[in-house]
Structures are given as C-alpha cells and as structure tokens.
N, C-alpha and C. Protein backbone atom coordinates (compact mmCIF):
# COMPACT_ATOMS: atom_id res chain seq x y z
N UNK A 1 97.62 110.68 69.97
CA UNK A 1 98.51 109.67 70.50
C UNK A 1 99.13 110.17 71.80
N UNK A 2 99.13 109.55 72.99
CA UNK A 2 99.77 109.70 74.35
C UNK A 2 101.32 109.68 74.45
N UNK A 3 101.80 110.01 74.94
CA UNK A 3 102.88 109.19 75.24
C UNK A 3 102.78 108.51 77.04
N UNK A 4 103.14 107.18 76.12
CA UNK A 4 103.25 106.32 77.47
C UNK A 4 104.59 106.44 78.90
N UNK A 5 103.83 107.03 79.85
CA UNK A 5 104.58 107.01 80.85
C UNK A 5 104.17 105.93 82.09
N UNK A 6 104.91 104.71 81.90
CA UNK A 6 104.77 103.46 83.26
C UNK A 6 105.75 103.57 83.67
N UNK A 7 107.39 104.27 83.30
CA UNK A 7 108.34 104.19 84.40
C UNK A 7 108.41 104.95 85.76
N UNK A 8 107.69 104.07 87.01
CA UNK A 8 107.07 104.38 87.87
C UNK A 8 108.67 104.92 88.57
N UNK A 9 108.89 106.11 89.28
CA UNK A 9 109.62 106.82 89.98
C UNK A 9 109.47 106.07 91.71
N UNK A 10 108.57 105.73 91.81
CA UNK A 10 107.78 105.20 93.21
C UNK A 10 106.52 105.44 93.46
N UNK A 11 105.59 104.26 93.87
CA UNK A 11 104.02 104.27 94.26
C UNK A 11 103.88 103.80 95.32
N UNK A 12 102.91 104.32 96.05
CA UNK A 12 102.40 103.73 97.15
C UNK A 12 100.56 103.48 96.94
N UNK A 13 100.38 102.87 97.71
CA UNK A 13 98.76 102.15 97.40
C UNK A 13 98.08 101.76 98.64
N UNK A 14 97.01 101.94 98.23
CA UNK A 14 96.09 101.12 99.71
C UNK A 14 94.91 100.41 99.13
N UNK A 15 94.53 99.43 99.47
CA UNK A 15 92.76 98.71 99.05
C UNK A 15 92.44 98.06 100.37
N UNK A 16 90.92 98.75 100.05
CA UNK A 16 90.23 97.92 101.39
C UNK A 16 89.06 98.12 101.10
N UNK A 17 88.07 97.08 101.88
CA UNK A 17 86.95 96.78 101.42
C UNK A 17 85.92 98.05 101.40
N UNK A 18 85.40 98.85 100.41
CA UNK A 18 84.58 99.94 100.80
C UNK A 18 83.43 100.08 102.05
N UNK A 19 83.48 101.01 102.55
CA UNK A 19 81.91 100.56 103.85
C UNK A 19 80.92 100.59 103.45
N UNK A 20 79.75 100.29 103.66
CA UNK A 20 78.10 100.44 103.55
C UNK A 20 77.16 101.66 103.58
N UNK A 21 76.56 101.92 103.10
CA UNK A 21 75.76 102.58 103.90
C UNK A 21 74.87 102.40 104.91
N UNK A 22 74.13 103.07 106.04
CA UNK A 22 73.76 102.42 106.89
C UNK A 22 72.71 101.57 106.88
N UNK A 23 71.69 101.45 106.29
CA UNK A 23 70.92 100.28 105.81
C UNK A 23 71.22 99.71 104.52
N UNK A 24 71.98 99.52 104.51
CA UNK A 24 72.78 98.68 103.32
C UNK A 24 72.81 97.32 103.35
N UNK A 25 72.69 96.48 102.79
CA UNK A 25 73.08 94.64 103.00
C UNK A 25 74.15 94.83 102.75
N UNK A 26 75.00 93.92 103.39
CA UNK A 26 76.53 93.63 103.43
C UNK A 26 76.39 92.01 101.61
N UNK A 27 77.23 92.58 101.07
CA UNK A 27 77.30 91.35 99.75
C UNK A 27 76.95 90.46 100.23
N UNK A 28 76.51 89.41 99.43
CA UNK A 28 76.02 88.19 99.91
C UNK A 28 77.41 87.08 99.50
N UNK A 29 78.39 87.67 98.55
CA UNK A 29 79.42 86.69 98.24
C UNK A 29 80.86 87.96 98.02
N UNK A 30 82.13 87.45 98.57
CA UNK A 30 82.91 88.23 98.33
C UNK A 30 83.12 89.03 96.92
N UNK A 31 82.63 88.20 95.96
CA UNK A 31 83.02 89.10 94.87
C UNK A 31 82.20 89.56 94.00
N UNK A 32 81.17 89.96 95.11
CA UNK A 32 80.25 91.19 95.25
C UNK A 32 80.60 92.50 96.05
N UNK A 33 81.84 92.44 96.75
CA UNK A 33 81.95 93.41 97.27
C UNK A 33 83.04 94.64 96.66
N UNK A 34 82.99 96.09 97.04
CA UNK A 34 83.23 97.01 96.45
C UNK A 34 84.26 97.36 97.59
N UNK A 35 85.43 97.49 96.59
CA UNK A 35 86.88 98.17 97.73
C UNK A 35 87.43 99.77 97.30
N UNK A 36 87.96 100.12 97.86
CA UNK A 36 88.21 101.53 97.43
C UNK A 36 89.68 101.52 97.08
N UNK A 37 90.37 101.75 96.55
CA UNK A 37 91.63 101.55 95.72
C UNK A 37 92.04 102.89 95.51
N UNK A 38 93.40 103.23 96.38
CA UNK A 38 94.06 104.82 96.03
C UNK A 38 95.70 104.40 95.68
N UNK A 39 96.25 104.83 94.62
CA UNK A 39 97.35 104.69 93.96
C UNK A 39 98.10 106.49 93.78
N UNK A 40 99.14 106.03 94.37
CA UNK A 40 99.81 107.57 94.42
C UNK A 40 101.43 107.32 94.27
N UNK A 41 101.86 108.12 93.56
CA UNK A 41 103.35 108.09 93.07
C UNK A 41 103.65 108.72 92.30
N UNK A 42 105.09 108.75 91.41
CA UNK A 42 105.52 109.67 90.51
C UNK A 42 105.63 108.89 89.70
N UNK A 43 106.01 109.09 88.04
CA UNK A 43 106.34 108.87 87.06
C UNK A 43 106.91 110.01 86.51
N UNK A 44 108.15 109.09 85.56
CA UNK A 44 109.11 109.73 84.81
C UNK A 44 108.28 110.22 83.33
N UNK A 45 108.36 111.03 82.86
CA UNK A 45 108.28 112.04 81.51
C UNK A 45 109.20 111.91 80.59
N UNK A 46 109.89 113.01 81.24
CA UNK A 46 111.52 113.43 79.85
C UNK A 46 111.18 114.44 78.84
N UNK A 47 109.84 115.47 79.43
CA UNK A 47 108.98 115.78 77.96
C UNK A 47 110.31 117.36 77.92
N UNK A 48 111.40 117.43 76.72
CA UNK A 48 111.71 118.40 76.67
C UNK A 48 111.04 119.66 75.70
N UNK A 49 111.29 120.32 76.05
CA UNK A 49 110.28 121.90 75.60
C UNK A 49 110.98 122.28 73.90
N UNK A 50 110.34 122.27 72.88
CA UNK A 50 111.04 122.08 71.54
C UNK A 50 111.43 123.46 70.70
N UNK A 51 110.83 124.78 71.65
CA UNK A 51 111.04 125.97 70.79
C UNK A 51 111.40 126.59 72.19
N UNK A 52 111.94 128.04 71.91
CA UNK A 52 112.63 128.97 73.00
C UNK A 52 110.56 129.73 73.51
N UNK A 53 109.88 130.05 72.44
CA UNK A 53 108.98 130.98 72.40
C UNK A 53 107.35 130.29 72.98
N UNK A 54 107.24 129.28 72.36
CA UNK A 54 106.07 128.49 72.22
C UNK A 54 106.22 127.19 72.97
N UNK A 55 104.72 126.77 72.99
CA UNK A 55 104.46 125.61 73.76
C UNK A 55 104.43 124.54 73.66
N UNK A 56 105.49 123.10 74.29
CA UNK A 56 105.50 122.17 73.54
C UNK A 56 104.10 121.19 74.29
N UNK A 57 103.21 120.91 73.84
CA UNK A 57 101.70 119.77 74.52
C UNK A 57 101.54 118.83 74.27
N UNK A 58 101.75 118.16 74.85
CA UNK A 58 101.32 116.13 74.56
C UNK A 58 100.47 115.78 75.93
N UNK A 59 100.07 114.78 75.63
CA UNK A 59 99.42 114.15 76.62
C UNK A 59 99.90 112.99 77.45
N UNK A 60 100.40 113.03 78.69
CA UNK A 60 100.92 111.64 79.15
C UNK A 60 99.87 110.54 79.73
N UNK A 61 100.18 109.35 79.16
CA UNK A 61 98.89 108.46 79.75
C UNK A 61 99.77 108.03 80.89
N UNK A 62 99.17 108.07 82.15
CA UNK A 62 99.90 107.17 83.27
C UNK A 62 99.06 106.10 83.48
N UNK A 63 99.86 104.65 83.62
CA UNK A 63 99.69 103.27 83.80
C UNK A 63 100.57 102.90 85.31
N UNK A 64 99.45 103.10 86.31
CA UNK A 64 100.18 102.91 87.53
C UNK A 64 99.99 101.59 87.45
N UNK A 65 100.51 100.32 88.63
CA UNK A 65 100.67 99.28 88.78
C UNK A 65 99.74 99.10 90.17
N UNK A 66 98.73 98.68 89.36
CA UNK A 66 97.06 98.35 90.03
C UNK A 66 97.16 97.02 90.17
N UNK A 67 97.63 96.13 89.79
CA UNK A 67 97.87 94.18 89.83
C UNK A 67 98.16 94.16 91.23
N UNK A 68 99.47 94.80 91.32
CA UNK A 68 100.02 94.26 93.55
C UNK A 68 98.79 94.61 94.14
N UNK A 69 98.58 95.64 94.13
CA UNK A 69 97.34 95.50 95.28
C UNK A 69 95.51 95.05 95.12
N UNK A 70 95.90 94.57 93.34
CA UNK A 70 94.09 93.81 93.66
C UNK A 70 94.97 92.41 94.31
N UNK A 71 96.05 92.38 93.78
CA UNK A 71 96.41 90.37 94.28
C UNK A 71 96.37 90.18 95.89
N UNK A 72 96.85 91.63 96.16
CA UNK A 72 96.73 91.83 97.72
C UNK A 72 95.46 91.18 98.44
N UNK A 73 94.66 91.76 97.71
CA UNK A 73 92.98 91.76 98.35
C UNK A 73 92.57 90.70 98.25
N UNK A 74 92.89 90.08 96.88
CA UNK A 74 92.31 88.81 96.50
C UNK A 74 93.31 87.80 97.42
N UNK A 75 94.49 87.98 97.86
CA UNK A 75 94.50 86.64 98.90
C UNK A 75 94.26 86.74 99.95
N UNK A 76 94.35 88.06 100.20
CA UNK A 76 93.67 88.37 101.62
C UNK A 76 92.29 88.24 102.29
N UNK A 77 91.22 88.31 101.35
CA UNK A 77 90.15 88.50 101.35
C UNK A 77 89.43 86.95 101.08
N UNK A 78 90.21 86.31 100.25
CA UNK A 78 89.97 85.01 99.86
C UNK A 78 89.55 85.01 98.41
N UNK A 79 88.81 85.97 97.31
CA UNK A 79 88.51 86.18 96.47
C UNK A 79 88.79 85.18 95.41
N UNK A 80 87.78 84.43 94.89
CA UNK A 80 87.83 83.30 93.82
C UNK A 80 88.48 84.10 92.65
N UNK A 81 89.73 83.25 92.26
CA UNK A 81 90.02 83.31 90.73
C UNK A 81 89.49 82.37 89.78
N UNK A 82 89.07 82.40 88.94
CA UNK A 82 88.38 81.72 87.74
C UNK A 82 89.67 80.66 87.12
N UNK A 83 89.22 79.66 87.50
CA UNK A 83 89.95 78.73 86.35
C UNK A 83 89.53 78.02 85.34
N UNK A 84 90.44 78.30 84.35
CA UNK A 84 89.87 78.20 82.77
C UNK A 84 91.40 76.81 82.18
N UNK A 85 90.79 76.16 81.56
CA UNK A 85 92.03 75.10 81.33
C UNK A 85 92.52 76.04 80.14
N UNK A 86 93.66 75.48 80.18
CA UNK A 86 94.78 76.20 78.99
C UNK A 86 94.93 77.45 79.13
N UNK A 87 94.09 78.28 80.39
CA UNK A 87 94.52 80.07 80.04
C UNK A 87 94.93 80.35 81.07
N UNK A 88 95.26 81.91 81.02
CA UNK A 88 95.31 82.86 82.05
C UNK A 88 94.60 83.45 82.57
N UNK A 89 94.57 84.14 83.59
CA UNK A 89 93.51 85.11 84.32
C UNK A 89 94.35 86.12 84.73
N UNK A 90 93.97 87.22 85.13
CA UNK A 90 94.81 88.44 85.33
C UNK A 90 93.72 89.23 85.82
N UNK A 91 94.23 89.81 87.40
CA UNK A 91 92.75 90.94 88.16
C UNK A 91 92.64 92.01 86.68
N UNK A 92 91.61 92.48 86.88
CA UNK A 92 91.38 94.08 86.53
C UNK A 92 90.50 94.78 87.93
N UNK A 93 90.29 96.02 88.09
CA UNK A 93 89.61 96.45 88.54
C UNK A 93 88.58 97.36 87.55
N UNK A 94 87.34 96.87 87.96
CA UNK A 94 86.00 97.51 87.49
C UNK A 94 85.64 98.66 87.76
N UNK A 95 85.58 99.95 87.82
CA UNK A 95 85.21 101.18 88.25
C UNK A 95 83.69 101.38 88.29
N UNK A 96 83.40 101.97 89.51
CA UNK A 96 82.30 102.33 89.61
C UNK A 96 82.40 104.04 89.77
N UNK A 97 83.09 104.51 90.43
CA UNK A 97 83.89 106.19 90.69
C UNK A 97 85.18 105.82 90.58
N UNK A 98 85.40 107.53 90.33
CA UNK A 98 87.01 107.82 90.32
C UNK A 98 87.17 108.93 90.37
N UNK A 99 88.36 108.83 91.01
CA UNK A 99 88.89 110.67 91.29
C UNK A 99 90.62 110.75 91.07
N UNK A 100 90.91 111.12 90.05
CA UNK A 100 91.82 111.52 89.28
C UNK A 100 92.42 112.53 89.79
N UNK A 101 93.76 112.80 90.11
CA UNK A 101 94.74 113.67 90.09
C UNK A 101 95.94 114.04 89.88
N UNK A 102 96.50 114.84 89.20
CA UNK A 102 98.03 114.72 88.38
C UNK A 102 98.82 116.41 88.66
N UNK A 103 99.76 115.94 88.87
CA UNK A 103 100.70 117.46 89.04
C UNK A 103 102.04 117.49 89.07
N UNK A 104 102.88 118.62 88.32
CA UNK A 104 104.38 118.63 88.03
C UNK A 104 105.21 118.31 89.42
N UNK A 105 106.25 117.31 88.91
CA UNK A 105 106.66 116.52 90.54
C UNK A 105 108.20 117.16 89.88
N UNK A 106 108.87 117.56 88.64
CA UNK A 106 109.89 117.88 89.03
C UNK A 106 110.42 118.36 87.21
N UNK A 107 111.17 119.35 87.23
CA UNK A 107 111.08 120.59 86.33
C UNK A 107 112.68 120.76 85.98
N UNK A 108 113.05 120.90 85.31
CA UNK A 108 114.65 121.28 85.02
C UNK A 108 114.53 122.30 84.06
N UNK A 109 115.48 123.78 83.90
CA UNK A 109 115.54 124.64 83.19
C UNK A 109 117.30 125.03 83.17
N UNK A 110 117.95 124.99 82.41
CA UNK A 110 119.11 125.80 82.23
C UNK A 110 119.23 127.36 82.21
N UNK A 111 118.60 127.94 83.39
CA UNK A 111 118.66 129.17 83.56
C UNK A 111 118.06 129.98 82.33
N UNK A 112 117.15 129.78 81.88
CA UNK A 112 116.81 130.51 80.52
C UNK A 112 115.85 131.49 81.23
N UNK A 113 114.67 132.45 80.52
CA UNK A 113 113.83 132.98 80.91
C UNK A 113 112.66 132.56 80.34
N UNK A 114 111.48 133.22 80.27
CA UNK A 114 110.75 132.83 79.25
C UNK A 114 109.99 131.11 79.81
N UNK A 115 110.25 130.67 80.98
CA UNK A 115 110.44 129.19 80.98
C UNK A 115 108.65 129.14 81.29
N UNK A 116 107.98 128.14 81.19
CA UNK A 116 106.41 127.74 81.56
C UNK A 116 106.04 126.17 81.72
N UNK A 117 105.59 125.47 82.70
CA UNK A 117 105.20 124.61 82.70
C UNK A 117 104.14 124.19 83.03
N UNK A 118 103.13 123.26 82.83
CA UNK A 118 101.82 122.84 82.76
C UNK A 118 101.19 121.71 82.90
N UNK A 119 100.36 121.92 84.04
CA UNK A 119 99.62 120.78 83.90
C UNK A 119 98.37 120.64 83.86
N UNK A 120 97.42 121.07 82.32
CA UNK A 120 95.97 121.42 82.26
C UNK A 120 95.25 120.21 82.59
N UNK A 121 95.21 119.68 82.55
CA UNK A 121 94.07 118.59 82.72
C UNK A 121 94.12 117.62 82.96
N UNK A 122 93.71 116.88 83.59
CA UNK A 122 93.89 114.83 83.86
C UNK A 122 92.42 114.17 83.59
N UNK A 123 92.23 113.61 83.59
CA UNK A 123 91.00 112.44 83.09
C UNK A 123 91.61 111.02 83.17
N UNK A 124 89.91 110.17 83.33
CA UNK A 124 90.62 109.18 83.38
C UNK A 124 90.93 108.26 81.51
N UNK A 125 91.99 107.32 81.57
CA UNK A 125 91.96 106.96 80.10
C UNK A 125 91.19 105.73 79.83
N UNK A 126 90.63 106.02 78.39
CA UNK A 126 89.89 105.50 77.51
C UNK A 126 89.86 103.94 79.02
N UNK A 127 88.81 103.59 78.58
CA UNK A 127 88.78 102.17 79.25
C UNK A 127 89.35 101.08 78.60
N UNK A 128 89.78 100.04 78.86
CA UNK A 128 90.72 99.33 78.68
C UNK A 128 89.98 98.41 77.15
N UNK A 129 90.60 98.30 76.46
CA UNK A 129 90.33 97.21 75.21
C UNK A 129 91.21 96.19 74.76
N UNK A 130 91.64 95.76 75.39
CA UNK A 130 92.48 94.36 74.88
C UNK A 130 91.83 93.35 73.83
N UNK A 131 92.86 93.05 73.25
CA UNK A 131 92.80 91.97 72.09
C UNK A 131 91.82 90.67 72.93
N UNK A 132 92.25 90.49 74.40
CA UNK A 132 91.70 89.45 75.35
C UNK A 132 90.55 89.59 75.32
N UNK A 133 89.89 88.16 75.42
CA UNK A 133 88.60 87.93 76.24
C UNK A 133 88.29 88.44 77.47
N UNK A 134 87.06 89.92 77.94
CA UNK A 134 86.82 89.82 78.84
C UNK A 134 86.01 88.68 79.55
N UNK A 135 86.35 88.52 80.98
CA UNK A 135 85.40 87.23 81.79
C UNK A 135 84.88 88.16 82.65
N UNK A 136 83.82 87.44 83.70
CA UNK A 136 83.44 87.48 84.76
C UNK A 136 84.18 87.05 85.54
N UNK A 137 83.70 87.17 87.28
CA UNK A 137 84.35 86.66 88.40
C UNK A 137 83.67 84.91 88.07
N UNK A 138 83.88 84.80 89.25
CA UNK A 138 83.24 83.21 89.68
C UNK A 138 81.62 83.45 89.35
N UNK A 139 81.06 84.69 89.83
CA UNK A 139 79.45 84.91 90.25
C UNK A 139 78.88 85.03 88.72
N UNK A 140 79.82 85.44 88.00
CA UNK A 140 79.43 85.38 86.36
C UNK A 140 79.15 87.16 86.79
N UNK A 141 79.78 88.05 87.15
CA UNK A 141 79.09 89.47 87.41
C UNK A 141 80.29 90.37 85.77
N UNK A 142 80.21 91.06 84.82
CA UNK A 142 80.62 91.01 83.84
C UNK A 142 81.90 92.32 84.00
N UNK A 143 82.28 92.34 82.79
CA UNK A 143 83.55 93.75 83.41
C UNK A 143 83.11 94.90 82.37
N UNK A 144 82.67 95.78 82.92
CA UNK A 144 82.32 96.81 82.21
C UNK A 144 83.35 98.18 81.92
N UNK A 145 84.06 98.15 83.21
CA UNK A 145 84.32 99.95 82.64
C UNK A 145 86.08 99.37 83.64
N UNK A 146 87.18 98.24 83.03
CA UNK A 146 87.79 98.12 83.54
C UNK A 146 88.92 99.36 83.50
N UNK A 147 89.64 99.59 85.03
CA UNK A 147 90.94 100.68 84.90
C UNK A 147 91.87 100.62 84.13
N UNK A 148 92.48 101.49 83.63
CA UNK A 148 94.07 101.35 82.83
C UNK A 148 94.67 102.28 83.33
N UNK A 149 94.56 103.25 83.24
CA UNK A 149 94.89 105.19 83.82
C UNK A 149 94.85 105.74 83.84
N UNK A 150 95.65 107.28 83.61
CA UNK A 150 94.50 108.18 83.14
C UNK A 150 95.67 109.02 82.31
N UNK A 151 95.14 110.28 81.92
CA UNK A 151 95.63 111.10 81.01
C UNK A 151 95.77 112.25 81.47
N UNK A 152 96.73 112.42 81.17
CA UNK A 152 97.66 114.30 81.88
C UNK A 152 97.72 114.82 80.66
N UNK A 153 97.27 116.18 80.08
CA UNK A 153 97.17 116.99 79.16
C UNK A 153 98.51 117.70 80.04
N UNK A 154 100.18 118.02 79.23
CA UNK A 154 101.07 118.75 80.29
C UNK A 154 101.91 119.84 78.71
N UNK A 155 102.31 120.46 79.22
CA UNK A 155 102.61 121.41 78.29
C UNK A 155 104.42 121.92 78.60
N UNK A 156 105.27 122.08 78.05
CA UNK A 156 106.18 122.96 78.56
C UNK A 156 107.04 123.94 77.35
N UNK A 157 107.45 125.05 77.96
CA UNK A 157 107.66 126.23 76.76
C UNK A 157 109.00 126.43 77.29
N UNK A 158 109.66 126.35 76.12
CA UNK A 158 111.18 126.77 76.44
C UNK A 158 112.21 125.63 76.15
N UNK A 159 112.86 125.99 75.17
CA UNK A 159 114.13 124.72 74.43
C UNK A 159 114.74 123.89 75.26
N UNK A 160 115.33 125.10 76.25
CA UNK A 160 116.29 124.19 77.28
C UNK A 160 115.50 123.82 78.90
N UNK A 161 114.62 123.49 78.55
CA UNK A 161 113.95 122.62 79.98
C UNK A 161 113.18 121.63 79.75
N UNK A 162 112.64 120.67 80.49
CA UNK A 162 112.58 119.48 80.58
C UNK A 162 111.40 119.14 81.84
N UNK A 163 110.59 118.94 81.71
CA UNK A 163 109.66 118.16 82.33
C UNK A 163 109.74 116.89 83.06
N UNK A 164 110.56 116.53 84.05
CA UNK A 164 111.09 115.26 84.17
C UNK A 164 109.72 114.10 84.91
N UNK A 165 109.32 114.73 85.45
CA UNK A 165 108.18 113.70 86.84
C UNK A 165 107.03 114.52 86.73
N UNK A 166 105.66 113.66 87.01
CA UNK A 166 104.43 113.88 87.20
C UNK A 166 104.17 113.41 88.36
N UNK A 167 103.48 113.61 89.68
CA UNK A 167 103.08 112.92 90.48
C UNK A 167 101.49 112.76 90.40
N UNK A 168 100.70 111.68 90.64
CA UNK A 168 99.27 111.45 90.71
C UNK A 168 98.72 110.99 91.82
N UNK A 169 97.84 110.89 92.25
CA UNK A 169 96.92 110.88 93.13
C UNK A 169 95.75 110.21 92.49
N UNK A 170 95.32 108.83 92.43
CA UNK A 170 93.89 108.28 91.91
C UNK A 170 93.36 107.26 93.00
N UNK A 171 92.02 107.96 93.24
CA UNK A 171 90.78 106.92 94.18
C UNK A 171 90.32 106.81 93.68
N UNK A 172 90.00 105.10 93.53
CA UNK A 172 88.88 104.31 92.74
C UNK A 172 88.16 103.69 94.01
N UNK A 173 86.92 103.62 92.97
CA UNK A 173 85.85 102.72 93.92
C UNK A 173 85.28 101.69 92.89
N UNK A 174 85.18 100.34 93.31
CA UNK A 174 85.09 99.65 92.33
C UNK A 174 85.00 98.07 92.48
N UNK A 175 85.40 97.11 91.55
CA UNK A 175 85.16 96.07 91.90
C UNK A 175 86.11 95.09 91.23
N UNK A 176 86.67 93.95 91.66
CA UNK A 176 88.15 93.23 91.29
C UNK A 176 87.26 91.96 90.45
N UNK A 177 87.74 92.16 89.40
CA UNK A 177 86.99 91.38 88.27
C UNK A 177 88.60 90.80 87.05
N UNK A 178 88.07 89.74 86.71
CA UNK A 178 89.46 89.06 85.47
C UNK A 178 89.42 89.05 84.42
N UNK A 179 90.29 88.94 83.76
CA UNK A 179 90.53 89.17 82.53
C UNK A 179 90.91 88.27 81.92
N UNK A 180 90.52 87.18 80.87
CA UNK A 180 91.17 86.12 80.10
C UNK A 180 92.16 86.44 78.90
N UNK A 181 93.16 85.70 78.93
CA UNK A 181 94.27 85.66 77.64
C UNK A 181 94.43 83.98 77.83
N UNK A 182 94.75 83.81 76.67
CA UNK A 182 94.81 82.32 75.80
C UNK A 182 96.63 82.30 76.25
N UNK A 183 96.79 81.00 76.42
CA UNK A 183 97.37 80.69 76.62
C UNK A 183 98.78 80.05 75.69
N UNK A 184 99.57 80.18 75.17
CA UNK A 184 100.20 79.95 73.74
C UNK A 184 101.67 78.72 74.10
N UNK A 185 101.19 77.41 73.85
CA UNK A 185 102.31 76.55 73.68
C UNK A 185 103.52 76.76 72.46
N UNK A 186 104.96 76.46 73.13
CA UNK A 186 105.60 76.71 72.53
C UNK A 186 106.12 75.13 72.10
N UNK A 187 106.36 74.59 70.89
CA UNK A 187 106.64 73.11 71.08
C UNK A 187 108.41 73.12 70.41
C-alpha cells in the first residue's frame, strides 16, 4: 500500500507537440499526434521516522496534476473531445515513454544524530484502472497504458525527523486520449 501524496507544494509543466523524425509523415489528424509532457514540482509527505535506530520505508505514490495542461493542448491545438449523451469525458494521457524522477526537497531533524534519509527508487505507478469506461479519441485510437504517477520507494531513520517534501521531475511522451464516467442524476 502507497501512501498517497497529491498535496502539490507547487508544479510547473510544459506540453507541446513532439517533433518528427526526419522522414517522418506529419499525423494525418490531430489526435494522432504525440506531445511531450514534463511535470515538475514538490509534494508534501509528513513521513516521520518511527524508531531512534532503524529505518522507517513506505512508498509515496505521487499524483501530479496532468488535466491543466492536456486541457491546455486540447484547446489550443483544437483537439476533438468525444461527446457521449448523459456522460463525462475527462483527458488522460497515453504513454508511449517516460522518464521518471524523484528526490528529497526538504528534511527536518531535532538535532539528533544517527539521522538518514532516502530516496531509493522511483518508477512509474501501476497504470491507471478505474471503475470507468475506457474510450477512444474521436479517431476510435484506444487507451492503453494511461498516466497516473509514479512511485518513490523513500525511507527515513530516526524518531525525531520528518521527511516533509519530495520534488519530481517526469517527461512523458505520449498521446491525449479520454476517459468515460457515467453520469449520475440526482432527482
């Protein structure tokens, strides 16, 4: 089990349409085309350290806020949203690459000794499974390997300190695809 960290400290983001290679065809329809998507910021933790001697390890899943900037693209770009009577639609982004990065953004210790903090590993997390219907775009192109976030393996040793912030670093390459949820009248 993760613990969920989305209380975003501050993100910054960029998307833009990926380039070609040089004999490449340019898409034949916008939502065929592949943008590159980099999300960078901190998130809050709180992970405090539970023994003076030993190591406390959990895993934080970070859930950056990837929606502002596919909506970005998609009005910018013109990008068809799917309309479905009675539902919702909601971007995802589709991954084709990714490059993952996570590291201690900020540390508190009450002068103790003995103190250690960690950040072994990041990956990206499990791909997304919602209760929802996945859709296609307009082109009917399907959603295979949509983003959610990724996973920080972080560790810290020592009673009186505290793990407060993670900062990440993630480039995706990929493709802006929707997601259906039903729609629920309230009478």
């Amino acid at each position: 089990m993760a613990i969920l960290s989305t209380t975003l400290e501050g993100q910054n983001w960029m998307i833009t349409p990926a380039a070609l290679a040089l004999n490449e065809p340019p898409p034949a329809r916008i939502s065929d085309q592949k943008f590159v998507l980099v999300l960078t910021g901190v998130c809050s933790l709180g992970l405090k350290g539970n023994q003076a001697h030993d190591w406390h390890r959990e895993t934080a899943e970070i859930v950056p806020d990837y929606v502002t900037p596919l909506n970005q693209a998609i009005t910018r770009f013109g990008i068809p949203v799917p309309k479905v009577l009675g539902q919702n639609v909601s971007p995802m982004f589709q991954l084709d690459l990714w490059a993952p990065f996570a590291a201690v953004s900020s540390v508190w210790d009450q002068g103790s000794t003995d103190v250690g903090v960690a950040v072994d590993v990041w990956r990206p997390s499990p791909f997304r499974n919602d209760d929802g219907t996945f859709i296609a775009d307009s082109a009917g192109n399907p959603i295979t390997q949509p983003f959610r976030g990724i996973r920080v393996d972080v560790g810290i040793r020592n009673d009186q300190s505290i793990l407060y912030r993670l900062s990440y670093n993630i480039t995706l390459l990929g493709s802006i695809r929707f997601v259906l949820s039903v729609m629920t009248s309230h009478s």
